[in-house]
N, C-alpha and C. Protein backbone atom coordinates (compact mmCIF):
# COMPACT_ATOMS: atom_id res chain seq x y z
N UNK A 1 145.24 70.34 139.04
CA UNK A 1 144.35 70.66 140.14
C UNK A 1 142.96 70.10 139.82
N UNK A 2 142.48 69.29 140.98
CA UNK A 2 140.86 68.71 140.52
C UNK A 2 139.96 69.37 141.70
N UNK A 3 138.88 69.91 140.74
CA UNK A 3 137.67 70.44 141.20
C UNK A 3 136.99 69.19 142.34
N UNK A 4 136.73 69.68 143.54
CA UNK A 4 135.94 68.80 144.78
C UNK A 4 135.07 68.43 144.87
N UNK A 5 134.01 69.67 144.25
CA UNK A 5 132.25 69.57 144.40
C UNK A 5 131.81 69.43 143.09
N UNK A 6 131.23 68.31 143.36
CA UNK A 6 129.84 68.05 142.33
C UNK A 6 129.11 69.25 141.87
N UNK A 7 129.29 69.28 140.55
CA UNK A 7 128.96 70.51 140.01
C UNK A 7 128.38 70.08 138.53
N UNK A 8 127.33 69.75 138.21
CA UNK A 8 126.75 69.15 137.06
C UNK A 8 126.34 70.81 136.00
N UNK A 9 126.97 70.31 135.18
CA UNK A 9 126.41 71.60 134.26
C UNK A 9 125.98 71.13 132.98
N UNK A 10 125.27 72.06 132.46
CA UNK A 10 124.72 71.49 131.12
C UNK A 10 125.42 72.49 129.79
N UNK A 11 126.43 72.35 128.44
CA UNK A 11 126.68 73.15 127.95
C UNK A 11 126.31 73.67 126.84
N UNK A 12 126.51 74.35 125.84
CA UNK A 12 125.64 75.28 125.29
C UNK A 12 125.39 74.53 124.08
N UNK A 13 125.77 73.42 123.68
CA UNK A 13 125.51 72.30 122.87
C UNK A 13 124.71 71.17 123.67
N UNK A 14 123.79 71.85 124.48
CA UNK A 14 123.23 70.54 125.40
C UNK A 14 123.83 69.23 126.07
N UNK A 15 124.72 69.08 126.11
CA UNK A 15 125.46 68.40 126.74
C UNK A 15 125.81 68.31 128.16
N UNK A 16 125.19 67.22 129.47
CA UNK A 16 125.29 67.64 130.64
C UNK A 16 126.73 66.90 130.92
N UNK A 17 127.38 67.52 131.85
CA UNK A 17 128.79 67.47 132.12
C UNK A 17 128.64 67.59 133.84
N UNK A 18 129.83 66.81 134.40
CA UNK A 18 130.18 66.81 135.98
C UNK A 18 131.10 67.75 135.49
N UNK A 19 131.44 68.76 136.29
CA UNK A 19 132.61 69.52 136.07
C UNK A 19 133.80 68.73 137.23
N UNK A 20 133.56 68.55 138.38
CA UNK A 20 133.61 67.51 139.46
C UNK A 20 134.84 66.53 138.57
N UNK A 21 134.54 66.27 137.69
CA UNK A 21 135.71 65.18 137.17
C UNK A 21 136.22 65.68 136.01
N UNK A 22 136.62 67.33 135.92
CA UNK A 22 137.43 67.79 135.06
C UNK A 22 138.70 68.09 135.53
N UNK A 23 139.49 68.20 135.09
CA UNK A 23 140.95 68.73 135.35
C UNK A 23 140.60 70.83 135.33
N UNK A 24 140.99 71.15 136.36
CA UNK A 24 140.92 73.06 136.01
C UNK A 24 142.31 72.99 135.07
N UNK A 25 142.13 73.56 133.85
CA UNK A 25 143.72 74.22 133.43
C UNK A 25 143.74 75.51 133.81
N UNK A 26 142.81 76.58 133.36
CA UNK A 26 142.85 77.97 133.53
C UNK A 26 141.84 78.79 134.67
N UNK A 27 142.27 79.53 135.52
CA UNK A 27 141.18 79.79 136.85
C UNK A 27 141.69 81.41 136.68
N UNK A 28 140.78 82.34 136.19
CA UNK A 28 139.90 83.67 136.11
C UNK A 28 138.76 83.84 136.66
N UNK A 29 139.44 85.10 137.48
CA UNK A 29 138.08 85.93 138.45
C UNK A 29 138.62 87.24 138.70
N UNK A 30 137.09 88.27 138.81
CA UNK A 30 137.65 89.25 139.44
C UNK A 30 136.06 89.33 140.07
N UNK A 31 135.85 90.48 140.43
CA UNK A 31 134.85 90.66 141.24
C UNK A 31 133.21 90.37 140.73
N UNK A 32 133.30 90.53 139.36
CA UNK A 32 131.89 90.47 138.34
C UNK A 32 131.45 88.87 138.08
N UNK A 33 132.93 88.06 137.73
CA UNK A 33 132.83 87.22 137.09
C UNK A 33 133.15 86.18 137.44
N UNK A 34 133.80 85.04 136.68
CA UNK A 34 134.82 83.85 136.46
C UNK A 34 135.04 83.27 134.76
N UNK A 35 136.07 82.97 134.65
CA UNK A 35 136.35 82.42 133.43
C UNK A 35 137.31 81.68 133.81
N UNK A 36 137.31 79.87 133.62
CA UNK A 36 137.39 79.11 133.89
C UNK A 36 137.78 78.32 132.69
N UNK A 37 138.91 77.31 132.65
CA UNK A 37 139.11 76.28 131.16
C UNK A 37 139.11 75.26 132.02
N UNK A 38 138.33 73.79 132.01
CA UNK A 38 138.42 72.69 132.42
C UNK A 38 138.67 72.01 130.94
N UNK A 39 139.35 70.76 131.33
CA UNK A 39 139.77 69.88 130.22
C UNK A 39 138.79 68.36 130.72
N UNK A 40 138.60 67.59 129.64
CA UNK A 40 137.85 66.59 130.65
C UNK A 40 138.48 65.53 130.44
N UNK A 41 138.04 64.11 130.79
CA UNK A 41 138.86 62.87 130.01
C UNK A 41 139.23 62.77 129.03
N UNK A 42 138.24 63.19 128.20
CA UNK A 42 138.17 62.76 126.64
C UNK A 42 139.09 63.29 125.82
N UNK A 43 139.67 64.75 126.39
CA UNK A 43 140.24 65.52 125.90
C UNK A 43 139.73 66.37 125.20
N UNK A 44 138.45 66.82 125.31
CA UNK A 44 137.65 68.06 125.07
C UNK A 44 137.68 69.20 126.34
N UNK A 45 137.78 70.34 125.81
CA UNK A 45 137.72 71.40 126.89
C UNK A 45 136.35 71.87 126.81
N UNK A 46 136.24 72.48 128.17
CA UNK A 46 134.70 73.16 128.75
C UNK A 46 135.18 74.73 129.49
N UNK A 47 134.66 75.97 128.35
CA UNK A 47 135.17 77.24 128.79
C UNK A 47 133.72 77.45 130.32
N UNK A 48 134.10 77.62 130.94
CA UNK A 48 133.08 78.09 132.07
C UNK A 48 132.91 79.38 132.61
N UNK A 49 131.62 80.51 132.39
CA UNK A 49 131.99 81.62 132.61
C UNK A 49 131.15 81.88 133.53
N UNK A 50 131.14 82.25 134.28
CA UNK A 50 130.19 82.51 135.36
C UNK A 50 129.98 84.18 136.35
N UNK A 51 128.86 84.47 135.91
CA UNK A 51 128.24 85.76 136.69
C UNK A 51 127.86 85.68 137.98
N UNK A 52 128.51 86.38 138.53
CA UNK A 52 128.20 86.05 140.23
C UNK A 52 126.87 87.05 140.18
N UNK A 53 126.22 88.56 139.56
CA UNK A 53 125.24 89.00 139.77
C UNK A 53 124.04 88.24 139.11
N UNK A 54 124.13 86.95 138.47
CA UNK A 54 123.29 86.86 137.45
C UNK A 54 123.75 85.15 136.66
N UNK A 55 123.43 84.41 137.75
CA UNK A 55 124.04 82.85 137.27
C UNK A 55 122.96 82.55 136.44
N UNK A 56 121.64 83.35 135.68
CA UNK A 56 120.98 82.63 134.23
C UNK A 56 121.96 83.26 133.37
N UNK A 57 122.90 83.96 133.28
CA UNK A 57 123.96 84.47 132.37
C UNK A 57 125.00 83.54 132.37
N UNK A 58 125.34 82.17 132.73
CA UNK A 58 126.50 81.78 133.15
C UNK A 58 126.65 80.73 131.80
N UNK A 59 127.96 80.64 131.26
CA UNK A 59 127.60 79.66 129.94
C UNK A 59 128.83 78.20 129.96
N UNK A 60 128.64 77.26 129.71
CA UNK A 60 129.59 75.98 129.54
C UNK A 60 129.69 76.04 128.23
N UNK A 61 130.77 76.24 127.55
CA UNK A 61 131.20 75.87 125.53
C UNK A 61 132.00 74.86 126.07
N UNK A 62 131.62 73.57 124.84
CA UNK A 62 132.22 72.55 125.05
C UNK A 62 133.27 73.01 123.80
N UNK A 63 134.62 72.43 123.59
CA UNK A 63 134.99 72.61 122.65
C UNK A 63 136.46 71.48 122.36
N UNK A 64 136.34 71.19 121.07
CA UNK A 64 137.29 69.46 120.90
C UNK A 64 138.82 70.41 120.60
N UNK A 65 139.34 69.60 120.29
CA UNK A 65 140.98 69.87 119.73
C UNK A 65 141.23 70.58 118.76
N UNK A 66 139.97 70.27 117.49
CA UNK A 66 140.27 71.50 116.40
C UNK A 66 139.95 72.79 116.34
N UNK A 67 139.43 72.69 117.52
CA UNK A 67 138.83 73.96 117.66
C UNK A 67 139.67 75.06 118.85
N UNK A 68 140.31 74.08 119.97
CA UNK A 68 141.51 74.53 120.67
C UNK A 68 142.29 75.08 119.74
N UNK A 69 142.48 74.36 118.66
CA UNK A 69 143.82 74.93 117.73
C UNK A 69 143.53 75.86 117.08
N UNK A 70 142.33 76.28 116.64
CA UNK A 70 141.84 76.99 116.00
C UNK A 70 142.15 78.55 116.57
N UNK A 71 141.77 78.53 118.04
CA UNK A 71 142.02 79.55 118.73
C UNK A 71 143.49 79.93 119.22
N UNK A 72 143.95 79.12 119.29
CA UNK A 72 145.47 78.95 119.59
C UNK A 72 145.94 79.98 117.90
N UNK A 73 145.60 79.96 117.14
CA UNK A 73 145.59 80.39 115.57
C UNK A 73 145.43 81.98 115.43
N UNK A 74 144.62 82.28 116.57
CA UNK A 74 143.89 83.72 116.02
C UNK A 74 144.80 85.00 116.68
């Protein structure tokens, strides 16, 4: 599934990112929130969490393959 709108984010390693040209793997929401896994070209993932009361709370973690696995681990 590919995201429609141009959605430029910047992530918590400073890194600005189109989300727009990520692949969604994982789509979480309930009424507070969102938690979101986009994968991108490169094959790095971008966790996206987002506060609907409070989008200066909202965070992009970029994160590579060893670190997927890492969690995949715990």
């Amino acid at each position: 599934m590919m995201i429609t709108d141009s959605e430029i984010v910047t992530t918590t390693c400073g890194r600005q990112l189109d989300l727009s040209t990520t692949e969604l793997v994982i789509e979480r929401s309930n009424s507070l929130f969102s938690y979101n896994i986009h994968k991108l070209k490169s094959g790095e993932y971008v966790i996206a969490e987002k506060f609907y009361a409070n989008p200066f709370n909202n965070r992009y973690i970029l994160l590579n393959d060893d670190q997927i696995e890492m969690l995949r681990n715990l």
